[in-house]
N, C-alpha and C. Protein backbone atom coordinates (compact mmCIF):
# COMPACT_ATOMS: atom_id res chain seq x y z
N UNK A 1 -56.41 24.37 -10.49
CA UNK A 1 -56.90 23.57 -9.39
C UNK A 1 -56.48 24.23 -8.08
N UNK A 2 -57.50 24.27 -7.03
CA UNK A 2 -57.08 25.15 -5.86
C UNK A 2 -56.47 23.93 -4.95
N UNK A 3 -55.55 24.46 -4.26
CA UNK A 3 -54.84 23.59 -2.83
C UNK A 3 -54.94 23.97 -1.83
N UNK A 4 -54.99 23.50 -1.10
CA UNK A 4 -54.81 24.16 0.65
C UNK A 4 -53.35 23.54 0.95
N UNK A 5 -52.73 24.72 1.62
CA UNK A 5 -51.73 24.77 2.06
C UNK A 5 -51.31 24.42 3.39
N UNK A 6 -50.76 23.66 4.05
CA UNK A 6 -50.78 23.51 5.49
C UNK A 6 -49.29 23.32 5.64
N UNK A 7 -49.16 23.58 7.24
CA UNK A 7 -47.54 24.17 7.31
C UNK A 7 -47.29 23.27 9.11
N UNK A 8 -48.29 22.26 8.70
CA UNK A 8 -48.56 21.56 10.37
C UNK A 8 -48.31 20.14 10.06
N UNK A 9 -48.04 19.62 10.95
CA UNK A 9 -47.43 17.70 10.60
C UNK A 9 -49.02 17.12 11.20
N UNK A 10 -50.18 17.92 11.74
CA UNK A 10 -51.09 17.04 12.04
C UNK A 10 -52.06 16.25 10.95
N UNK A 11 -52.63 15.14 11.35
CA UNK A 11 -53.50 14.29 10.35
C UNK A 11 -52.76 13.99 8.97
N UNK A 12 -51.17 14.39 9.24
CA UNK A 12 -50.81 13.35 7.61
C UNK A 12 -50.62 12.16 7.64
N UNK A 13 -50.61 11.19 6.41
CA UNK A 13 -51.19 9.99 6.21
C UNK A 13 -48.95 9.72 5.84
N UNK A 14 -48.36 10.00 6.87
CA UNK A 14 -46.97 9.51 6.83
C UNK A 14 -47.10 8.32 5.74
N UNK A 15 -47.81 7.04 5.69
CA UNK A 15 -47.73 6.22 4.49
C UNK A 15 -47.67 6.74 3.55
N UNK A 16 -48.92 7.82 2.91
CA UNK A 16 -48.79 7.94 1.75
C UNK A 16 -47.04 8.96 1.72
N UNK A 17 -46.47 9.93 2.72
CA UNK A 17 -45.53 10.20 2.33
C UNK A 17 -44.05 9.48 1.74
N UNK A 18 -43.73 8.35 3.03
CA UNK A 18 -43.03 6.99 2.74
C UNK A 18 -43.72 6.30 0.86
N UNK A 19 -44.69 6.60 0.44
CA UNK A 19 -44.77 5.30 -0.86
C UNK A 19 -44.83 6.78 -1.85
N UNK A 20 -44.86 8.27 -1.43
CA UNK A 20 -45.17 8.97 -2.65
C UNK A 20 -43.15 9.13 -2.96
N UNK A 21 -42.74 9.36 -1.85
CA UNK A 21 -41.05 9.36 -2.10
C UNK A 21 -40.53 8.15 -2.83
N UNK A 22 -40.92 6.77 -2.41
CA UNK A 22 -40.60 6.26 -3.30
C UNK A 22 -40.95 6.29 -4.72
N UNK A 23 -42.38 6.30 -4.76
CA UNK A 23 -42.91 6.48 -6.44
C UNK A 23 -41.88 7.25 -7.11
N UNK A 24 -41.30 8.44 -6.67
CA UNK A 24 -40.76 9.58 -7.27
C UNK A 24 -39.25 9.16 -7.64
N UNK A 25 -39.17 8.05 -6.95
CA UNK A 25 -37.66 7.47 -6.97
C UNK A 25 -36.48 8.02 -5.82
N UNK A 26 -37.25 8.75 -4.58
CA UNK A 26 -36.33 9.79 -3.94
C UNK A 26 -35.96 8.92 -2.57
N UNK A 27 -35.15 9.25 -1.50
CA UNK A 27 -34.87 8.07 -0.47
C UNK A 27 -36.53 8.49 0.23
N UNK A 28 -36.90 6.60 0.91
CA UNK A 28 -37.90 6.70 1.80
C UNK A 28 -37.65 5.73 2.88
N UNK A 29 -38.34 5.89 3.70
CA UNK A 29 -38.55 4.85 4.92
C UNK A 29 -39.87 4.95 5.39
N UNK A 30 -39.34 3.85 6.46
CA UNK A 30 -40.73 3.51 7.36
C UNK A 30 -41.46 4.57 7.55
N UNK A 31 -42.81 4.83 7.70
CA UNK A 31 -43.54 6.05 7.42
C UNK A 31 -43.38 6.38 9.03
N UNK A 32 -42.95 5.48 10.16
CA UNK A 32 -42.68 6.47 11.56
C UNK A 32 -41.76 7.37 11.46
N UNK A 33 -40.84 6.78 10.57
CA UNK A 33 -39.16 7.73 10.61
C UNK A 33 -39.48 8.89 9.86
N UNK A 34 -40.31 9.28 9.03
CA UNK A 34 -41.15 10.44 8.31
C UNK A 34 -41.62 11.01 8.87
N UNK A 35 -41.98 10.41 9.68
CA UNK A 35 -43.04 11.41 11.08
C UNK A 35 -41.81 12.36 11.51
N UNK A 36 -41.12 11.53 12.47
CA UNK A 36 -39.94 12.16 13.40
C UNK A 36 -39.15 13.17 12.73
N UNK A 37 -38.83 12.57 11.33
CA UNK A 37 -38.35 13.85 10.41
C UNK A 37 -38.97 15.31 10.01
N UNK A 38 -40.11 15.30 9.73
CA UNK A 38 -41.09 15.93 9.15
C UNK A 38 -41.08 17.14 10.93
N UNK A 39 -41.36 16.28 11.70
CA UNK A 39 -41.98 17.13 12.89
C UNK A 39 -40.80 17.46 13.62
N UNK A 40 -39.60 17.20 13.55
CA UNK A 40 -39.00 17.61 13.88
C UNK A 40 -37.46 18.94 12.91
N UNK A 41 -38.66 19.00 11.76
CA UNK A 41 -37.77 19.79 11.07
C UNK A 41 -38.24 21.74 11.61
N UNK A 42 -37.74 22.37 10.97
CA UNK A 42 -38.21 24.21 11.19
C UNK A 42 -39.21 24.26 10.53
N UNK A 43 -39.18 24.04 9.34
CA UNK A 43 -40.55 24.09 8.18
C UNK A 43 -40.83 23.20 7.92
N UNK A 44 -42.11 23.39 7.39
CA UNK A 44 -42.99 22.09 6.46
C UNK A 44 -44.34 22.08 5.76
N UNK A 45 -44.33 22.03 4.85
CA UNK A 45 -45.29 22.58 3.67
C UNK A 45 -46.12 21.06 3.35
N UNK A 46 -47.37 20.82 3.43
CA UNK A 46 -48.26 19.97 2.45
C UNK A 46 -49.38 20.40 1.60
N UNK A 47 -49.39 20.18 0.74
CA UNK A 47 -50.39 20.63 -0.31
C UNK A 47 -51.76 19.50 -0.75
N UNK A 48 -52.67 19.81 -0.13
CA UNK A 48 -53.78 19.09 -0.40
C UNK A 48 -55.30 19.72 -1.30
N UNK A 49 -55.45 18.53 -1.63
CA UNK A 49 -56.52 18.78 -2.97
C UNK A 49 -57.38 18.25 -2.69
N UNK A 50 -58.69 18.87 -1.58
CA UNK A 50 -59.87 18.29 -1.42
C UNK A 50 -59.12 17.65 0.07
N UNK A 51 -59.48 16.38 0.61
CA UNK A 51 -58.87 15.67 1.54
C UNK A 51 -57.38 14.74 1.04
N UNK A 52 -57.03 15.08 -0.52
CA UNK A 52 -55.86 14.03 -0.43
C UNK A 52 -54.34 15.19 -0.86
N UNK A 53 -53.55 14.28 0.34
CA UNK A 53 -52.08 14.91 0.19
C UNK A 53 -51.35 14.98 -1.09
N UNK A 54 -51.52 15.47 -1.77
CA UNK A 54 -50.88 15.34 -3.13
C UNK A 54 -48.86 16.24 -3.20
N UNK A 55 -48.52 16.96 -2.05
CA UNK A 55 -46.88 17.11 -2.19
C UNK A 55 -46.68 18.15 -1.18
N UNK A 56 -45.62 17.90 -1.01
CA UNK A 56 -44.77 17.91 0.69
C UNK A 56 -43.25 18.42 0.50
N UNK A 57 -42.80 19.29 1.36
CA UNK A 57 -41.52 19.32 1.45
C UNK A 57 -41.26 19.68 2.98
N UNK A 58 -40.14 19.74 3.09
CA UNK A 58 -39.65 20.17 4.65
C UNK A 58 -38.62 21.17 4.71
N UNK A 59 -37.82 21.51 5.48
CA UNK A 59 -36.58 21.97 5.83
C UNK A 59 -36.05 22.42 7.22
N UNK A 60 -34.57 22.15 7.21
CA UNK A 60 -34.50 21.97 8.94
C UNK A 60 -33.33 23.35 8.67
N UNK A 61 -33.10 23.68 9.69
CA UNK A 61 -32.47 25.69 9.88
C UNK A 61 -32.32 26.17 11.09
N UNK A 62 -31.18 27.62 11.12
CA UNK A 62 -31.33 27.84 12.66
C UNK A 62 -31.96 28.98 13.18
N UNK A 63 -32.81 29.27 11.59
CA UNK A 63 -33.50 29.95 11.37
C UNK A 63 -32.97 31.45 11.60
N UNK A 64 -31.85 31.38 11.47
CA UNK A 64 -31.01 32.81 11.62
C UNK A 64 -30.19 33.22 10.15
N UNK A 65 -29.63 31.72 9.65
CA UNK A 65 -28.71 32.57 8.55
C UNK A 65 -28.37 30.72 7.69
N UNK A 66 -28.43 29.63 8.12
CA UNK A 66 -28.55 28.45 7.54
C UNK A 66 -29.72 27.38 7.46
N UNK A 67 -29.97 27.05 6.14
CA UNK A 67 -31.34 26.32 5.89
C UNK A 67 -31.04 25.21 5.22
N UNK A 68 -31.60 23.84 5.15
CA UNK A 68 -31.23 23.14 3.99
C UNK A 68 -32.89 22.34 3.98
N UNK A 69 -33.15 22.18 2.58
CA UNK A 69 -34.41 21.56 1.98
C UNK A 69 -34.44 20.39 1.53
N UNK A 70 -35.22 19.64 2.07
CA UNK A 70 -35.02 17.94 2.08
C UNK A 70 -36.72 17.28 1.90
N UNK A 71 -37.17 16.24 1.16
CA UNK A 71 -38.02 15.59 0.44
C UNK A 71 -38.94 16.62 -0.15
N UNK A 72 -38.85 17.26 -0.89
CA UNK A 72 -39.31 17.78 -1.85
C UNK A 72 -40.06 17.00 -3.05
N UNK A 73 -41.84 16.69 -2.71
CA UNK A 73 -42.31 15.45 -3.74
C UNK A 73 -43.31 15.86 -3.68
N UNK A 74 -44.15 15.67 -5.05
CA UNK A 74 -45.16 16.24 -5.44
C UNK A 74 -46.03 14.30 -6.01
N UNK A 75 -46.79 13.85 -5.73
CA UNK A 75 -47.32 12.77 -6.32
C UNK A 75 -47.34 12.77 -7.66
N UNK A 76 -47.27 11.73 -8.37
CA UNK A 76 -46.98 11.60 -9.97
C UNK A 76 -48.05 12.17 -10.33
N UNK A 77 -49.47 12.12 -10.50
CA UNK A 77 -50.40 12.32 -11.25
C UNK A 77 -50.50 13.97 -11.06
N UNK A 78 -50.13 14.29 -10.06
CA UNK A 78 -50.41 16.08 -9.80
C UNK A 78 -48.73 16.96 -10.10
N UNK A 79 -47.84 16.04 -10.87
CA UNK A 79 -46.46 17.05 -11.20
C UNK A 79 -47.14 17.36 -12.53
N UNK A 80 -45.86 18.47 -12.51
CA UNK A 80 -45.95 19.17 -14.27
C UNK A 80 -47.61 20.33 -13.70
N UNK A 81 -47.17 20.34 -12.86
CA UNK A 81 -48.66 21.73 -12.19
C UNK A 81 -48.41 22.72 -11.73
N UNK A 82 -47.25 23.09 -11.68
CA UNK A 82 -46.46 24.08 -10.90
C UNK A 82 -46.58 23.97 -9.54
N UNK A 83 -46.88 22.28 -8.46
CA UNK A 83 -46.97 22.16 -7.45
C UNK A 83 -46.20 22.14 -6.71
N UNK A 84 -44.96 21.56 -7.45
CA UNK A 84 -43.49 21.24 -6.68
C UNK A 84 -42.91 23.14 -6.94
N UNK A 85 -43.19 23.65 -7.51
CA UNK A 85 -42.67 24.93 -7.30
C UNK A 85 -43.22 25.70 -6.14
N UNK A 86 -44.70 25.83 -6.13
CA UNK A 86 -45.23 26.34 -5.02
C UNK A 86 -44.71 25.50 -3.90
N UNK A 87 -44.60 24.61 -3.16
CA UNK A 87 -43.62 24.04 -2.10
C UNK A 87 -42.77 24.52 -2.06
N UNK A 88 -41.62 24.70 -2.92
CA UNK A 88 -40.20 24.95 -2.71
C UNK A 88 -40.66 27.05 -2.52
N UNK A 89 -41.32 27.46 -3.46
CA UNK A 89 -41.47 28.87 -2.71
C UNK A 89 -41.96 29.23 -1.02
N UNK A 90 -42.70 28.26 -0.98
CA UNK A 90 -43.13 28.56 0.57
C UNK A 90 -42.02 27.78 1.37
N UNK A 91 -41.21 27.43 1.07
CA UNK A 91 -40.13 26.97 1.97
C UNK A 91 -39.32 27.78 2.31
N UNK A 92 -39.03 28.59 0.91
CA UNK A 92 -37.87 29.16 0.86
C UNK A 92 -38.37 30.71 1.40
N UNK A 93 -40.29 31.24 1.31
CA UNK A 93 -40.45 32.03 2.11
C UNK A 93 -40.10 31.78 3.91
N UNK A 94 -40.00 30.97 4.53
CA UNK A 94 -39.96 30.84 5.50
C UNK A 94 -38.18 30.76 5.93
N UNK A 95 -37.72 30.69 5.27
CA UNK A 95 -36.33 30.40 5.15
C UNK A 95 -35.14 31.85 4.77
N UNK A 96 -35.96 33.28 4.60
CA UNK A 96 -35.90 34.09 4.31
C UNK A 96 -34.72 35.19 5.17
N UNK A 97 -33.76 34.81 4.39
CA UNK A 97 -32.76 35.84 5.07
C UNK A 97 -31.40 34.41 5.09
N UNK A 98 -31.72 33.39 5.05
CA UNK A 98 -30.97 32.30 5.26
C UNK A 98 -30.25 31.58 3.84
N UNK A 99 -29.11 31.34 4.21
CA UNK A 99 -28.47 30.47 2.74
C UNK A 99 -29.51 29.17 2.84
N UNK A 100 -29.27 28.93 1.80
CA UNK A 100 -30.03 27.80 1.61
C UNK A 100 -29.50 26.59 0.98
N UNK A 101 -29.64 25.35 1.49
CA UNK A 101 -28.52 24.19 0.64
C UNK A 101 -29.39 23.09 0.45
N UNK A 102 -29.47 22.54 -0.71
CA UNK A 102 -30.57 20.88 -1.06
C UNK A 102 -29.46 20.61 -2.29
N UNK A 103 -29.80 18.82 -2.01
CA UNK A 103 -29.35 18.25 -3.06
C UNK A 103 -30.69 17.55 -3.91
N UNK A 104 -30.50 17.51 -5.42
CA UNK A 104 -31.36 17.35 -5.58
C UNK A 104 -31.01 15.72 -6.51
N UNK A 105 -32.36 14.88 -7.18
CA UNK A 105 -31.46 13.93 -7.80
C UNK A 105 -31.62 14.38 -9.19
N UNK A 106 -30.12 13.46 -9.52
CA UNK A 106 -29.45 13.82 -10.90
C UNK A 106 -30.19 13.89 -12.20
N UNK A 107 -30.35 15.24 -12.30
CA UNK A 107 -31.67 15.45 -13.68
C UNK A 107 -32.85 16.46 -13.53
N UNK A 108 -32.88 16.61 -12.07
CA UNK A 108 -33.77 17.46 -11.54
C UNK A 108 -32.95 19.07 -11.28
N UNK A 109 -31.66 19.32 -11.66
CA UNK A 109 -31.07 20.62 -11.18
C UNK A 109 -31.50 21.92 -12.32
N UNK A 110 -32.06 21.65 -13.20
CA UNK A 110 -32.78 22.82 -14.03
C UNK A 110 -33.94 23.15 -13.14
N UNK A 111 -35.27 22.30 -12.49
CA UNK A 111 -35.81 22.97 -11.90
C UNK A 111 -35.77 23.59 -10.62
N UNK A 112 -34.61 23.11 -10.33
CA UNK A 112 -34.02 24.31 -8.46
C UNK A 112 -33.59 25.76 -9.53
N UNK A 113 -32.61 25.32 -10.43
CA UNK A 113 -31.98 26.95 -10.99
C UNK A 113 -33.14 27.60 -11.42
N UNK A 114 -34.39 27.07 -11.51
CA UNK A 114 -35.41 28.30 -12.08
C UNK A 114 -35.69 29.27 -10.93
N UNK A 115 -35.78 28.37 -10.09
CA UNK A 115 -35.98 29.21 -8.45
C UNK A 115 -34.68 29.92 -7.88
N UNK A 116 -33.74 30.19 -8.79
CA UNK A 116 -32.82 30.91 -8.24
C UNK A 116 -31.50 29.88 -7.30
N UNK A 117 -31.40 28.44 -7.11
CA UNK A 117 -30.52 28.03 -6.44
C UNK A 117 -29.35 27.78 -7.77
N UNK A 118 -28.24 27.89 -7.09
CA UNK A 118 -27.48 27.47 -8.14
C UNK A 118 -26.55 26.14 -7.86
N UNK A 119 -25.71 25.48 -8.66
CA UNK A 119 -25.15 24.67 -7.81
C UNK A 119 -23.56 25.06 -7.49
N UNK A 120 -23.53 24.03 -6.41
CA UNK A 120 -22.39 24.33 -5.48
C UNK A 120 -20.64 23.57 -6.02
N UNK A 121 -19.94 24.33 -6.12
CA UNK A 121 -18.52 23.80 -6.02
C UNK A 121 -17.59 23.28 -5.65
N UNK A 122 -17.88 23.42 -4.06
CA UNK A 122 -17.51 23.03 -2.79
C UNK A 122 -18.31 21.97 -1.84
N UNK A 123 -19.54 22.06 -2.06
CA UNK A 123 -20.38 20.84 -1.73
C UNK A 123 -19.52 19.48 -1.79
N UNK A 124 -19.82 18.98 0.06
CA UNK A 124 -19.35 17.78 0.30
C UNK A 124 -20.47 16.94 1.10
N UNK A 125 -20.48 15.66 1.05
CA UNK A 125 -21.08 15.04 1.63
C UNK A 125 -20.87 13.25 2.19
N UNK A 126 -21.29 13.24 3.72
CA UNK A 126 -20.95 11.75 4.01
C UNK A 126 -22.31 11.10 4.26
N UNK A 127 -22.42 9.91 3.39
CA UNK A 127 -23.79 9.35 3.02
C UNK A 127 -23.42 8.02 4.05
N UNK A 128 -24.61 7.23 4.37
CA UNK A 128 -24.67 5.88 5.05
C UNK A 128 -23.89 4.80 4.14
N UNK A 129 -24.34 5.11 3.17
CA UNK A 129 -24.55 4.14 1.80
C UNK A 129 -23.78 5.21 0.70
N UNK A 130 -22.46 4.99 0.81
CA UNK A 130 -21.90 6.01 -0.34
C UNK A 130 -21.38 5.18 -2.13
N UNK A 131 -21.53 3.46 -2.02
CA UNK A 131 -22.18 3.06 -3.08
C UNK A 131 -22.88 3.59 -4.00
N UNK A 132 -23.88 3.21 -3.20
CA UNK A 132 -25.36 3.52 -3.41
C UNK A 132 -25.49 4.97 -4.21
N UNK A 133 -25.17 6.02 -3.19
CA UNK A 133 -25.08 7.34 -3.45
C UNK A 133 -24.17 7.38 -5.32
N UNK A 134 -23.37 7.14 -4.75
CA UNK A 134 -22.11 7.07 -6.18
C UNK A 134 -23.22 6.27 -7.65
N UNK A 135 -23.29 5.44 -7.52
CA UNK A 135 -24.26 4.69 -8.56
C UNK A 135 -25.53 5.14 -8.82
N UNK A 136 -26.01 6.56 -8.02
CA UNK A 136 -27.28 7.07 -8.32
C UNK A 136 -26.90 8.29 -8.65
N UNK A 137 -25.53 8.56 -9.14
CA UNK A 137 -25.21 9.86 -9.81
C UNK A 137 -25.11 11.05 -8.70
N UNK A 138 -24.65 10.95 -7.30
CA UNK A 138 -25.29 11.54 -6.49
C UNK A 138 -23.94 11.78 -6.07
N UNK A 139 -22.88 11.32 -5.86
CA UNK A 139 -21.32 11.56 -5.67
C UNK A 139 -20.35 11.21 -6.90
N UNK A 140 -19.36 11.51 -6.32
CA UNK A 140 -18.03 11.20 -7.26
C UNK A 140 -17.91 9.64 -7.03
């Protein structure tokens, strides 16, 4: 199946991004706060099929030597296509020369190591909601 690739925040349907993150089980919000995120990151990849958004990722960087990759989602009916891979390659082309850091959720870290990330030892993190985080396998 062919996609068009777009690397621009114009004419996306922010709703469907806000309800495809949730479908996927990944954090979402109000589809304005998606906007502000999305357009205010370094990169940003959407993959569309015909007129519909079918998967998205972002990443924010100083585009010199640190990168980190954040909502990485492919819509349910179009995973298992090698879609969510093509995203994370064109991210990580743009990201080129730069470490790179994503967390991913718990179960999903075989398909980052295919792409070469490995995981981290030293990785720390302060969440809003570190409950939350902890009970979704996501901290200590």
């Amino acid at each position: 199946m062919e996609v068009d690739i777009r690397y621009t925040c114009s004419d996306v349907d922010w709703g469907l991004v806000s309800e495809t993150l949730k479908r996927v089980g990944m954090a979402h919000h109000a589809p304005e706060t998606h906007r502000r995120a999305f357009e205010a990151s370094y990169t940003t990849v959407f993959l569309y099929h015909g007129p519909r958004l079918i998967g998205f990722g972002r990443a924010i960087s100083d585009g010199a030597y640190q990168g980190a990759v954040y909502d990485v989602a492919v819509v349910p009916e179009f995973q298992q296509k090698g879609y969510g891979r093509l995203i994370m390659q064109k991210i990580l082309e743009r990201l080129s020369g730069c470490n790179v850091i994503l967390y991913a959720a718990p179960g999903k870290e075989a398909f980052y190591r295919k792409l070469g990330l490995r995981k981290m030892k030293t990785g720390m993190a302060l969440f809003k909601d570190p409950a939350r985080m902890s009970e979704r396998g996501f901290i200590e």
